[in-house]
PDB file of N, CA and C in Angstrom:
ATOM      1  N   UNK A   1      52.059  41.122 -58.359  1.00  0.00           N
ATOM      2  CA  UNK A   1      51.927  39.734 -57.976  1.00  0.00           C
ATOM      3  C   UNK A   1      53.320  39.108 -57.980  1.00  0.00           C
ATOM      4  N   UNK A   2      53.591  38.027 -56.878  1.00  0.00           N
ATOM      5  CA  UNK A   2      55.130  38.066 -56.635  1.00  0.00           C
ATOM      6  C   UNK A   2      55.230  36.822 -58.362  1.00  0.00           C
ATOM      7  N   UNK A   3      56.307  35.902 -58.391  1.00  0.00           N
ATOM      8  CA  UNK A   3      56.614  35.505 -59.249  1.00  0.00           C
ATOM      9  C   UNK A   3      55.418  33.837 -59.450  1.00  0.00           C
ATOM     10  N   UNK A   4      54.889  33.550 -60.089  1.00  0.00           N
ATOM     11  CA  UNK A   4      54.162  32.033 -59.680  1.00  0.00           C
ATOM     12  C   UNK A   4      54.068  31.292 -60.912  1.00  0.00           C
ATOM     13  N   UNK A   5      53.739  30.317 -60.866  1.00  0.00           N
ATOM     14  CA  UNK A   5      54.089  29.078 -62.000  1.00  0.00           C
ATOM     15  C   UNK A   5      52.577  29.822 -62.615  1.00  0.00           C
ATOM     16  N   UNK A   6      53.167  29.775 -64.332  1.00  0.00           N
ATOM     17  CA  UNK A   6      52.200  30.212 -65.445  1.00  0.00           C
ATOM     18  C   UNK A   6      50.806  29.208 -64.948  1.00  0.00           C
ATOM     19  N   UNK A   7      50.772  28.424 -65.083  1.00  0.00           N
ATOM     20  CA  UNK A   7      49.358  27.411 -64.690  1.00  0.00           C
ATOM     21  C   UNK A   7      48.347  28.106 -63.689  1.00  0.00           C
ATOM     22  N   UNK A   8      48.892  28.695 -62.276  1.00  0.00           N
ATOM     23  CA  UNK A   8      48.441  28.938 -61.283  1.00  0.00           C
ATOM     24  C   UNK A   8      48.277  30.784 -61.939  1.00  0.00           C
ATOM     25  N   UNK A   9      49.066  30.934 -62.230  1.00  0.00           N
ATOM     26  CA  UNK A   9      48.993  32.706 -62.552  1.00  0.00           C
ATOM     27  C   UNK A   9      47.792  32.901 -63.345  1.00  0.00           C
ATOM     28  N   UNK A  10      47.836  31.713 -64.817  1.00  0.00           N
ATOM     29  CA  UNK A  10      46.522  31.962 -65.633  1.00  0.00           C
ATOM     30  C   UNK A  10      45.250  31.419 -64.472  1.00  0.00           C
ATOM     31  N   UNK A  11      45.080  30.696 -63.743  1.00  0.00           N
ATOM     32  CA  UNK A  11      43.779  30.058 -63.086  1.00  0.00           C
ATOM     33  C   UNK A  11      43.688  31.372 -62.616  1.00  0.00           C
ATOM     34  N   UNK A  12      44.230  32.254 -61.410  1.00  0.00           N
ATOM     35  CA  UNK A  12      44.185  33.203 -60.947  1.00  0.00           C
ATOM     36  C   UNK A  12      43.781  34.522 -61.681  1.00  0.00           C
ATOM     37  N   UNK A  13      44.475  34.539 -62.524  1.00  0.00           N
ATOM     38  CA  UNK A  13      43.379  35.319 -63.737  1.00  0.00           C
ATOM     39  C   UNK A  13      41.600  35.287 -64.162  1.00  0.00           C
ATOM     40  N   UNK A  14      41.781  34.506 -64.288  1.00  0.00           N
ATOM     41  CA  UNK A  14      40.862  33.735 -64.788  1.00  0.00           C
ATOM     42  C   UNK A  14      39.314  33.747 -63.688  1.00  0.00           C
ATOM     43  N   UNK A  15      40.217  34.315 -62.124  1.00  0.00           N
ATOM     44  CA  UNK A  15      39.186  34.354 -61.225  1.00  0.00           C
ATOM     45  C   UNK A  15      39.189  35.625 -60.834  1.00  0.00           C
ATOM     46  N   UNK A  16      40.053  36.386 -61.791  1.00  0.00           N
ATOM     47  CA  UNK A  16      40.078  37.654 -61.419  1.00  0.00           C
ATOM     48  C   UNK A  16      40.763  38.156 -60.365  1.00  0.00           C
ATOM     49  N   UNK A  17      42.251  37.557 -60.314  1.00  0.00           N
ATOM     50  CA  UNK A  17      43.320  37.906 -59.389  1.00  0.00           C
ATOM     51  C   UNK A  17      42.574  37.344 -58.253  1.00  0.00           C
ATOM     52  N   UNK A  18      43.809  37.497 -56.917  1.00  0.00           N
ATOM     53  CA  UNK A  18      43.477  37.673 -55.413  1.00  0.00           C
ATOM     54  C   UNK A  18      42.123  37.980 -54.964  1.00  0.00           C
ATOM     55  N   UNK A  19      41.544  39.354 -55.528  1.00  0.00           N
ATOM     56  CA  UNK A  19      40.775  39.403 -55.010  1.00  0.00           C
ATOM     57  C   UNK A  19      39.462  38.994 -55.365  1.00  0.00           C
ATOM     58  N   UNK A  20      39.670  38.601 -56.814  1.00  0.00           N
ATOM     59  CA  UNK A  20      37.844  37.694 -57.149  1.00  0.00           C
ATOM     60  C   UNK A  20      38.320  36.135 -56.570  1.00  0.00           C
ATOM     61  N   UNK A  21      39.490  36.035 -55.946  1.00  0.00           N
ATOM     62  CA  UNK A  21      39.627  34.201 -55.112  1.00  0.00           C
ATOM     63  C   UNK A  21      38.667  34.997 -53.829  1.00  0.00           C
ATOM     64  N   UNK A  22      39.142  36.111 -53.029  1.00  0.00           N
ATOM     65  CA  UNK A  22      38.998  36.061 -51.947  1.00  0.00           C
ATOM     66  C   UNK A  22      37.669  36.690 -52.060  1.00  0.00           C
ATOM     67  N   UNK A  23      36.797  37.070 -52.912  1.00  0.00           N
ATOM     68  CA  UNK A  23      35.335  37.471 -52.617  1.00  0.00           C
ATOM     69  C   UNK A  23      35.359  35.833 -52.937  1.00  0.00           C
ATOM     70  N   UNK A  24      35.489  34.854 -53.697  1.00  0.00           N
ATOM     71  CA  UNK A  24      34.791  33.423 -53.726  1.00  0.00           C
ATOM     72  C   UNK A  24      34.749  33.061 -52.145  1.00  0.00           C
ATOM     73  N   UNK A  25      35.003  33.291 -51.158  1.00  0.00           N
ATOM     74  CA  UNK A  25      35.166  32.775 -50.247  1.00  0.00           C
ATOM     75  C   UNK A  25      34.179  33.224 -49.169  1.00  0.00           C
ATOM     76  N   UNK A  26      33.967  32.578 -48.179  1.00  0.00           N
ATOM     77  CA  UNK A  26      32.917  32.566 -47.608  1.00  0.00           C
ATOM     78  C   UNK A  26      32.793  33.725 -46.531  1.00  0.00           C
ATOM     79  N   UNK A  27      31.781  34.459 -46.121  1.00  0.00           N
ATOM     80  CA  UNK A  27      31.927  35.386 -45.373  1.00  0.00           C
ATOM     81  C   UNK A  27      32.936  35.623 -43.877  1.00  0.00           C
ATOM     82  N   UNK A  28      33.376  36.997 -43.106  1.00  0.00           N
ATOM     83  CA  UNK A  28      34.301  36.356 -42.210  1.00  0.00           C
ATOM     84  C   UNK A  28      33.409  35.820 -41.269  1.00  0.00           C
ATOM     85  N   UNK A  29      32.079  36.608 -40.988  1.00  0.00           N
ATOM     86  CA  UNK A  29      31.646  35.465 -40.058  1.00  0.00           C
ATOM     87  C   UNK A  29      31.008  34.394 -39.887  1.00  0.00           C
ATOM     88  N   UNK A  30      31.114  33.466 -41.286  1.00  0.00           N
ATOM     89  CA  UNK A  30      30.817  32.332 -41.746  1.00  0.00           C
ATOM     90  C   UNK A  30      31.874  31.543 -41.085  1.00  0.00           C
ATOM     91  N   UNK A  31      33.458  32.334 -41.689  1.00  0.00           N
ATOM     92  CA  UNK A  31      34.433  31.378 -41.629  1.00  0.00           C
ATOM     93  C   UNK A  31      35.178  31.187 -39.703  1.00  0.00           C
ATOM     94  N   UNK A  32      34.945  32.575 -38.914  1.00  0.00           N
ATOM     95  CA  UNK A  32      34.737  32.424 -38.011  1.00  0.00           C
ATOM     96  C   UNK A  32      33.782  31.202 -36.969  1.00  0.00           C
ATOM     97  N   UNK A  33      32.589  31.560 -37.655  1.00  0.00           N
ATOM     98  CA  UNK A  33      31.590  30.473 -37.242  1.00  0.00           C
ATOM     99  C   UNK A  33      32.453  28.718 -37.465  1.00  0.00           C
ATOM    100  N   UNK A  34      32.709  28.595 -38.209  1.00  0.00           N
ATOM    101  CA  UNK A  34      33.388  27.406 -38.692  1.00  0.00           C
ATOM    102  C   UNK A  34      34.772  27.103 -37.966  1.00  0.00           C
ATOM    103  N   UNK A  35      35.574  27.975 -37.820  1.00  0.00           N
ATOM    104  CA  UNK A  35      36.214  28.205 -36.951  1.00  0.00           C
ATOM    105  C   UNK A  35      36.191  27.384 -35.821  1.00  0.00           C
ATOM    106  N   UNK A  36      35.241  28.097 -35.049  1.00  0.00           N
ATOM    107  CA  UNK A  36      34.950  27.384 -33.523  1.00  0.00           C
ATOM    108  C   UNK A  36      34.162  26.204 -33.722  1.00  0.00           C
ATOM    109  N   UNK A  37      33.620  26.009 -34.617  1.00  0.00           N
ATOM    110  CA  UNK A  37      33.158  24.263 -34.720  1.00  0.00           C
ATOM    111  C   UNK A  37      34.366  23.558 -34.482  1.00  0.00           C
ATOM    112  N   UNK A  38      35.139  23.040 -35.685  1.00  0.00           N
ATOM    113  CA  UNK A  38      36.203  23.158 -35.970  1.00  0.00           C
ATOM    114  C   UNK A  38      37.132  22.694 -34.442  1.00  0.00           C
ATOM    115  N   UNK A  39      37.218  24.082 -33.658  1.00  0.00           N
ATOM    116  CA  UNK A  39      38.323  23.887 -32.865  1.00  0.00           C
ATOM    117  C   UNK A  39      37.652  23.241 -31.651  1.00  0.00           C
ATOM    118  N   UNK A  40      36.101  23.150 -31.523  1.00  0.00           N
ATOM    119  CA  UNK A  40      35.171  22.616 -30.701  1.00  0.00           C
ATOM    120  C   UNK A  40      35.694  20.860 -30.967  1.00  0.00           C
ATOM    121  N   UNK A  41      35.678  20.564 -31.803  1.00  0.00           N
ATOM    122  CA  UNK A  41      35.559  19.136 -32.295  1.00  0.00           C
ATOM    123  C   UNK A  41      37.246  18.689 -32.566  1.00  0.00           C
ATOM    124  N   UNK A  42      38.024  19.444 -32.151  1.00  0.00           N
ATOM    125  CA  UNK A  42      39.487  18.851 -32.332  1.00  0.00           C
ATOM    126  C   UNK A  42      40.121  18.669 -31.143  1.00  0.00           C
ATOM    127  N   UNK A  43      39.333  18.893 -30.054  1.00  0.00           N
ATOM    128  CA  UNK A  43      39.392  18.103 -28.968  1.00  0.00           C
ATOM    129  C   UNK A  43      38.837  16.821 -28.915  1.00  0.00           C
ATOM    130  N   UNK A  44      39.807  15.516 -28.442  1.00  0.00           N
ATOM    131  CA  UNK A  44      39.061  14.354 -28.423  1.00  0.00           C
ATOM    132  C   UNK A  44      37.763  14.107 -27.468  1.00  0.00           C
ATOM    133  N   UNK A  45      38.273  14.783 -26.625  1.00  0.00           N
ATOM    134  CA  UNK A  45      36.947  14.375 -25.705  1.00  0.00           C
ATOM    135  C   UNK A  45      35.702  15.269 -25.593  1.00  0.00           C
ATOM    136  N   UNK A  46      35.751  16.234 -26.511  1.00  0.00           N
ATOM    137  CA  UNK A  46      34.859  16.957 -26.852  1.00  0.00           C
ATOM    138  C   UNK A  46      33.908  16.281 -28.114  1.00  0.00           C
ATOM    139  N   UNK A  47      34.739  15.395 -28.911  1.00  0.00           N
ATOM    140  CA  UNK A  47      34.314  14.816 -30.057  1.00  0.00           C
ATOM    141  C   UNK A  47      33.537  13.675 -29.413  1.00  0.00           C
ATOM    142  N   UNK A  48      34.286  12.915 -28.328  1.00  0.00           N
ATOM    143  CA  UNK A  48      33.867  12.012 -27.743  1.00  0.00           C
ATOM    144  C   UNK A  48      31.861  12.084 -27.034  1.00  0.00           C
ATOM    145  N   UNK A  49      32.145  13.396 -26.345  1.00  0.00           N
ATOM    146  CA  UNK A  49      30.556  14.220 -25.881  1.00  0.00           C
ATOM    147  C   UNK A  49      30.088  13.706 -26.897  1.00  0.00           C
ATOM    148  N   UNK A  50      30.155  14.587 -28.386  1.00  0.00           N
ATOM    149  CA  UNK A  50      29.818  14.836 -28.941  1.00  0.00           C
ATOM    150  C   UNK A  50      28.674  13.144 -29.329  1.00  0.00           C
ATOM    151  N   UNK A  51      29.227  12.527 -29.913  1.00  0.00           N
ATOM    152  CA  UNK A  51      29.154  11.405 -30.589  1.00  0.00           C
ATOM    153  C   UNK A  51      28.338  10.397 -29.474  1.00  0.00           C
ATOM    154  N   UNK A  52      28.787  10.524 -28.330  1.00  0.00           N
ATOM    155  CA  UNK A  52      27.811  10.045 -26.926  1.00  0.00           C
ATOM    156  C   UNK A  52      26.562  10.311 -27.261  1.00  0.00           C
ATOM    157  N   UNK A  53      26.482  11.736 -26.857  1.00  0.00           N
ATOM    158  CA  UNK A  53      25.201  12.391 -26.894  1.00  0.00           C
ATOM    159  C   UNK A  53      23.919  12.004 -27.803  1.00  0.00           C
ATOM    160  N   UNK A  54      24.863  11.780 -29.254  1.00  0.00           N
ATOM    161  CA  UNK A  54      24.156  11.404 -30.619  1.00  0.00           C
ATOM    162  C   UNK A  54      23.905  10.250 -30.218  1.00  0.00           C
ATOM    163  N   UNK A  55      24.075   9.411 -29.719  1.00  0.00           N
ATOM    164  CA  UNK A  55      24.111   8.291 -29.512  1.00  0.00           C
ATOM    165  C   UNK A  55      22.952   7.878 -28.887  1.00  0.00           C
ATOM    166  N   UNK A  56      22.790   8.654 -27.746  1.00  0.00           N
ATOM    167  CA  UNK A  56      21.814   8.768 -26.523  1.00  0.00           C
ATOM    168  C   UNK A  56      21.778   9.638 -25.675  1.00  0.00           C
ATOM    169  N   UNK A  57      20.789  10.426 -25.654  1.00  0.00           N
ATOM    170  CA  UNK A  57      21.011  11.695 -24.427  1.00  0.00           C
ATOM    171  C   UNK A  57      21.238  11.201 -22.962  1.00  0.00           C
ATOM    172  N   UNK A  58      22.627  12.391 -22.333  1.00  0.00           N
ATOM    173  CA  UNK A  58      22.897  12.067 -21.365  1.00  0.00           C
ATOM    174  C   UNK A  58      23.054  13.118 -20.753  1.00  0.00           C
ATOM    175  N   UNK A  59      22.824  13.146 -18.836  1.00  0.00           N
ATOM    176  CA  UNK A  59      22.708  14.073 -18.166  1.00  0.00           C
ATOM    177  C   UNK A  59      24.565  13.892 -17.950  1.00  0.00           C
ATOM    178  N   UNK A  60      24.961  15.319 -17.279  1.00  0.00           N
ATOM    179  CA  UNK A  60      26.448  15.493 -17.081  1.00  0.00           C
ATOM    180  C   UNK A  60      27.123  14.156 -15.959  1.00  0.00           C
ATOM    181  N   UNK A  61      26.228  14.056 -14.768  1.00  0.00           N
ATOM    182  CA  UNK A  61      27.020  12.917 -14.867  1.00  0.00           C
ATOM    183  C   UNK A  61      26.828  11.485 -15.110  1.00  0.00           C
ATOM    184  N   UNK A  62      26.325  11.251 -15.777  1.00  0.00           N
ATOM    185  CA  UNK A  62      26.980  10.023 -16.401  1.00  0.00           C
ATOM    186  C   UNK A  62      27.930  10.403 -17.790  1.00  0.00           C
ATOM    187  N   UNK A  63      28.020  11.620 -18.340  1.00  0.00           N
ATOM    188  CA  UNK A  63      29.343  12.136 -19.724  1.00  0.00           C
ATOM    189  C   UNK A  63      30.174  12.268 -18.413  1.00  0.00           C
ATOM    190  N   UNK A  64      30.637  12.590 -17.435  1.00  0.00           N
ATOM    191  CA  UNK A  64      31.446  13.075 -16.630  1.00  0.00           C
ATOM    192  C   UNK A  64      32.113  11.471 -16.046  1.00  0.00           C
ATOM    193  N   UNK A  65      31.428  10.572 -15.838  1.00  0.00           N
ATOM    194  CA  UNK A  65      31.380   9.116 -15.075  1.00  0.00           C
ATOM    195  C   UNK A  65      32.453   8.201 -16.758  1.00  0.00           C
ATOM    196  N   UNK A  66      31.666   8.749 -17.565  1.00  0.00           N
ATOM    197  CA  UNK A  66      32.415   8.105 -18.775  1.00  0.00           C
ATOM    198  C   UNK A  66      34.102   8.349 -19.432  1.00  0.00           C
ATOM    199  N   UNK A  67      33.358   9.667 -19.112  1.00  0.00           N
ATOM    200  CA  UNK A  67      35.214  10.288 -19.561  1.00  0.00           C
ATOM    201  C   UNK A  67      35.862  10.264 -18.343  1.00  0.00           C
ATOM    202  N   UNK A  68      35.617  10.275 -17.057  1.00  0.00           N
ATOM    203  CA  UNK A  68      36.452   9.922 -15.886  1.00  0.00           C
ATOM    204  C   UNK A  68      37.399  11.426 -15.743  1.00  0.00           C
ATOM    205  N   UNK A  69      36.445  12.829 -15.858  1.00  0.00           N
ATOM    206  CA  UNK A  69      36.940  13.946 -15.506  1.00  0.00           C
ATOM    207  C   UNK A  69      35.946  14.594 -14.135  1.00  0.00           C
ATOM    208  N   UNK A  70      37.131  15.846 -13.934  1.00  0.00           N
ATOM    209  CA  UNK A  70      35.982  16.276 -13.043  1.00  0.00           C
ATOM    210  C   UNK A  70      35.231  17.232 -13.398  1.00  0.00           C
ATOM    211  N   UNK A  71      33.966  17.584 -12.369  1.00  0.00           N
ATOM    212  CA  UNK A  71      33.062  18.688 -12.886  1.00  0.00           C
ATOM    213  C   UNK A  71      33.044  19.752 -13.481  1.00  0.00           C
ATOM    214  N   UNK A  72      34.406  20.657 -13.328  1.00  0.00           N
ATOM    215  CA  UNK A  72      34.866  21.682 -13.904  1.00  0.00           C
ATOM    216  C   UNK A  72      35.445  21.195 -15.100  1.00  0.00           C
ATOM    217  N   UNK A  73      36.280  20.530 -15.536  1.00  0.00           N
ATOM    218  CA  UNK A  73      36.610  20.295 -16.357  1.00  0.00           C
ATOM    219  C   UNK A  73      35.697  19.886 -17.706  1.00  0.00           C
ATOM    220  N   UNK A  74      34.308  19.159 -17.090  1.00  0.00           N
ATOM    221  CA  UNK A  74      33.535  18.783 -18.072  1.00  0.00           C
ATOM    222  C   UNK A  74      32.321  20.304 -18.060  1.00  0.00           C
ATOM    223  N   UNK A  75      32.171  20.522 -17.177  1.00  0.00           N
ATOM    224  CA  UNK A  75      32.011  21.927 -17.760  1.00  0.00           C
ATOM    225  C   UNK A  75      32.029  23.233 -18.719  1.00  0.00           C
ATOM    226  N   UNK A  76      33.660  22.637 -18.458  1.00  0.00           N
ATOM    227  CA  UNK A  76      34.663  23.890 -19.693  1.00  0.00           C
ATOM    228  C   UNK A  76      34.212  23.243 -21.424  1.00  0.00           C
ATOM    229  N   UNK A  77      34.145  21.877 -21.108  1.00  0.00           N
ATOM    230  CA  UNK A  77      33.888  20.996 -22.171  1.00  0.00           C
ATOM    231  C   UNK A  77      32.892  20.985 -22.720  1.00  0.00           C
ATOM    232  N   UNK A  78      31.401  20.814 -21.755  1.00  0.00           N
ATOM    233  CA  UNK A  78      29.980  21.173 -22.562  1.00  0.00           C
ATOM    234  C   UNK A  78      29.990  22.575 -23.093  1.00  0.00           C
ATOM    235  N   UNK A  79      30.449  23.658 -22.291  1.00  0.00           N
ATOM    236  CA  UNK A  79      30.459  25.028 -23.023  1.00  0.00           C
ATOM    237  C   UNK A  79      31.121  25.502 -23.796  1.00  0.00           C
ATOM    238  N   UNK A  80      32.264  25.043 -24.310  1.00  0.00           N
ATOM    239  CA  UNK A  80      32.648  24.757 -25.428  1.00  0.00           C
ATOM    240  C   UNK A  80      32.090  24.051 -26.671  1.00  0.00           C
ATOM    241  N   UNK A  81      31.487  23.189 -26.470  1.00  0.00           N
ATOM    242  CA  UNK A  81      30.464  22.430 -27.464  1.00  0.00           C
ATOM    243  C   UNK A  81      29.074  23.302 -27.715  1.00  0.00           C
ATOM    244  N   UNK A  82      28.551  23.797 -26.400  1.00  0.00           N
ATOM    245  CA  UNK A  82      27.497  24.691 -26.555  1.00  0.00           C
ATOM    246  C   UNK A  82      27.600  25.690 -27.054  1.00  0.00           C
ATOM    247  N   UNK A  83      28.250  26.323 -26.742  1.00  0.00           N
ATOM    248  CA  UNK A  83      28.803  27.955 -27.874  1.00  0.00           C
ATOM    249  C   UNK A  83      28.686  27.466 -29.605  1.00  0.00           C
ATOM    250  N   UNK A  84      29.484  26.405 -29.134  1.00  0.00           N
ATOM    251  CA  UNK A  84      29.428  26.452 -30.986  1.00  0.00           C
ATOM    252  C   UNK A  84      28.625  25.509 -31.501  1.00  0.00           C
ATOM    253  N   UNK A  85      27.368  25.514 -30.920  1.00  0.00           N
ATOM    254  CA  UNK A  85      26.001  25.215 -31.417  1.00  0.00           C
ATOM    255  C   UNK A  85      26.024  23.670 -31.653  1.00  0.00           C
ATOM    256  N   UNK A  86      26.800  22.949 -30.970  1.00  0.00           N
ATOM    257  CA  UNK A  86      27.121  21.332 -31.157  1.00  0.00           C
ATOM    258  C   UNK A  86      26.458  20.383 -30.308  1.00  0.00           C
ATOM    259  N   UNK A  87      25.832  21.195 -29.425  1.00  0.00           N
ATOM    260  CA  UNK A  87      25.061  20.423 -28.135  1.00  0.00           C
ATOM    261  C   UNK A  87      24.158  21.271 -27.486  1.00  0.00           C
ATOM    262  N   UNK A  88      23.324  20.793 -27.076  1.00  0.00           N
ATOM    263  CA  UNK A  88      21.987  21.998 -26.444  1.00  0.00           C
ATOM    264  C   UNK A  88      21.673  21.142 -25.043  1.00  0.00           C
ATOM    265  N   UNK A  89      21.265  21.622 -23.906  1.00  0.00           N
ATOM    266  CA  UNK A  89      20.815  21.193 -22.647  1.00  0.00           C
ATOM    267  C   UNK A  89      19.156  21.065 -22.171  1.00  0.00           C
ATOM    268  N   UNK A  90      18.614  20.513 -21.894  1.00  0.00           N
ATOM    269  CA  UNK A  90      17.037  20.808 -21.798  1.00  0.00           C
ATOM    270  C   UNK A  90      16.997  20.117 -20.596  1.00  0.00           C
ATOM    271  N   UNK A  91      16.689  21.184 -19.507  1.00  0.00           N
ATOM    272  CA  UNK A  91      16.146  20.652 -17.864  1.00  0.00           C
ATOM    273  C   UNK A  91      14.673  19.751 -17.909  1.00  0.00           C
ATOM    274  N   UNK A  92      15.338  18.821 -17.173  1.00  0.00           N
ATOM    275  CA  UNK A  92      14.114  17.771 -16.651  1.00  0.00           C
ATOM    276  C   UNK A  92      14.560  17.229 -15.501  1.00  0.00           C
ATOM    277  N   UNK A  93      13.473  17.748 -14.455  1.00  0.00           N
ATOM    278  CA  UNK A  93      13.744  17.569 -13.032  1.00  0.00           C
ATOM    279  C   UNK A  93      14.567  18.801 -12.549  1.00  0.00           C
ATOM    280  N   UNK A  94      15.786  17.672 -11.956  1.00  0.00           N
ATOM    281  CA  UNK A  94      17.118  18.947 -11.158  1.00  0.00           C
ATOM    282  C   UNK A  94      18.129  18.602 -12.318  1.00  0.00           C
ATOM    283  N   UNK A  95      17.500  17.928 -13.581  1.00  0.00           N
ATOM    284  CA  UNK A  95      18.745  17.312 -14.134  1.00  0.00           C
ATOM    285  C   UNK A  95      19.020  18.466 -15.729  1.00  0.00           C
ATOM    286  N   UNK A  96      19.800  18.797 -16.471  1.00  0.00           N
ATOM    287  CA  UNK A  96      20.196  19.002 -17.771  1.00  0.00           C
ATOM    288  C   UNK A  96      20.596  17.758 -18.380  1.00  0.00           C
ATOM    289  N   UNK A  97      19.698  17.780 -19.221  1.00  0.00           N
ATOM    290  CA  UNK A  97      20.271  16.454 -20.126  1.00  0.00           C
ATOM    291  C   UNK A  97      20.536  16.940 -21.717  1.00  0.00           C
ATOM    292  N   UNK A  98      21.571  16.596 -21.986  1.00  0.00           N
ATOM    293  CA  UNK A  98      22.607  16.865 -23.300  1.00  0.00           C
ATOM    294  C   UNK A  98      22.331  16.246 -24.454  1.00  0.00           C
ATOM    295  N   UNK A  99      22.295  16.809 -25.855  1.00  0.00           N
ATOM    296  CA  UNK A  99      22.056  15.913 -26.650  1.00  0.00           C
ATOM    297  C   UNK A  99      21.990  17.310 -27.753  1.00  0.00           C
ATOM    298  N   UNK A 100      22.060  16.359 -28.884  1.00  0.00           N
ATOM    299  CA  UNK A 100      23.040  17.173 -30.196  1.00  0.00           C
ATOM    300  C   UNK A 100      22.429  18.257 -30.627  1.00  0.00           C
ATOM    301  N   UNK A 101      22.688  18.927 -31.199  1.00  0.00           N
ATOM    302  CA  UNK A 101      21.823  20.004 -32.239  1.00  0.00           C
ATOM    303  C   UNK A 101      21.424  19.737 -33.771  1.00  0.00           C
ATOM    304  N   UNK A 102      21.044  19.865 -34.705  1.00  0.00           N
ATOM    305  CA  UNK A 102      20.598  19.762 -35.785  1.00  0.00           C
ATOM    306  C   UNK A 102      22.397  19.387 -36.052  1.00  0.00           C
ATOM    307  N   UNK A 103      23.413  20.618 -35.827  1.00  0.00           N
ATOM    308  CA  UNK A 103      24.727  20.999 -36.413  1.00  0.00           C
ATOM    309  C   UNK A 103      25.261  20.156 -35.974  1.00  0.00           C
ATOM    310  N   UNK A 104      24.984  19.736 -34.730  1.00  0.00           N
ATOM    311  CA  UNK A 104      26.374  18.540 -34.120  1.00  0.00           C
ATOM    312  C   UNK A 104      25.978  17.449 -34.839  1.00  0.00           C
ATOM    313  N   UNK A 105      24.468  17.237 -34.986  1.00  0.00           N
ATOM    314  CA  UNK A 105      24.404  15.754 -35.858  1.00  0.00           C
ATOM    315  C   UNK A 105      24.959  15.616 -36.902  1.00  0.00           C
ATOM    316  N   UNK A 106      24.967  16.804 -37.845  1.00  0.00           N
ATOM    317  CA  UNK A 106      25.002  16.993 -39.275  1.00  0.00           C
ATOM    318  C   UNK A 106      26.958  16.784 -38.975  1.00  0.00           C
ATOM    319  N   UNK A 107      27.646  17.172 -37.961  1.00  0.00           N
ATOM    320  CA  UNK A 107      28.921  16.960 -37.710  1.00  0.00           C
ATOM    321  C   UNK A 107      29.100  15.769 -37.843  1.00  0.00           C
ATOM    322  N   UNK A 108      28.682  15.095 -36.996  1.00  0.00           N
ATOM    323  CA  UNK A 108      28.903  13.656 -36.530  1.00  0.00           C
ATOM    324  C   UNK A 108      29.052  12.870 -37.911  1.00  0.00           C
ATOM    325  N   UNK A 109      27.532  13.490 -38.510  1.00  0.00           N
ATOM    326  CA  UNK A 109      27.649  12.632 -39.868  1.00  0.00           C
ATOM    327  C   UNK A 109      28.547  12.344 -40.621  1.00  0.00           C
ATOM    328  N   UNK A 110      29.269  14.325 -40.992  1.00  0.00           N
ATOM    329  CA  UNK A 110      30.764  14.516 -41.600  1.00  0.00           C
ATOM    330  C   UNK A 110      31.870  13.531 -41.027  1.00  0.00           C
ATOM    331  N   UNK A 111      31.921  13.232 -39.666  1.00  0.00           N
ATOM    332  CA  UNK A 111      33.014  12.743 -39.290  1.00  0.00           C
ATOM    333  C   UNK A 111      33.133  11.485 -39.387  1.00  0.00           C
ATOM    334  N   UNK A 112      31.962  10.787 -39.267  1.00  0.00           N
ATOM    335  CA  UNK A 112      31.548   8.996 -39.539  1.00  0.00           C
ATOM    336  C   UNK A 112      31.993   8.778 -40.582  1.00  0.00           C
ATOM    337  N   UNK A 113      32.093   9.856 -41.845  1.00  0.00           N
ATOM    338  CA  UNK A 113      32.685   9.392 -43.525  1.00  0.00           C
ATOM    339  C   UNK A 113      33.643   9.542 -43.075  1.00  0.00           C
ATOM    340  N   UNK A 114      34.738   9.893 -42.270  1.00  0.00           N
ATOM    341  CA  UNK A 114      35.990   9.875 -42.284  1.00  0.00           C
ATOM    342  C   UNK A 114      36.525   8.292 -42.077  1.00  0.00           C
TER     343      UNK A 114
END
């Protein structure tokens, strides 16, 4: 172990070196999973969807009419949110209309305490 302040060396002990820290930690494809939330929602205008949606379900264009992008672009944007389980689509009519998942709400929530 390289050289570290006695305080941090005994805690580290104490958890059973490096590697009883790094079994405390959450699986990789937990932390993966988290991951792409994460990098889903550190886009503003992905956060922006996001928080719309919660708000009131909306078909693409009127999220597309709001953020003032084009179709492809908001595209890249819902499927990005959709992958990482932040938004779900449900056809009615010719239309997909958008609106949160259990996870994006439970996001939203996290982010409102901010």
């Amino acid at each position: 172990m390289p050289e570290i302040p006695d305080p941090i060396k005994e805690q580290c002990e104490k958890k059973g070196g490096l590697k009883g820290i790094e079994k405390a930690l959450p699986s990789k494809k937990n932390i993966k999973s988290n991951s792409q939330i994460f990098k889903a929602l550190a886009e503003p205008m992905r956060l922006k969807i996001l928080l719309a949606v919660i708000e009131q379900p909306l078909c693409a264009c009127l999220i597309r009419e709001m953020l003032g992008i084009s179709d492809s672009k908001l595209s890249y944007h819902l499927t990005v949110l959709k992958d990482a389980d932040l938004i779900e689509g449900s056809k009615q009519a010719s239309w997909i209309i958008y609106g949160p998942t259990k996870l994006g709400t439970k996001m939203a929530d996290i982010i409102d305490k901010f």
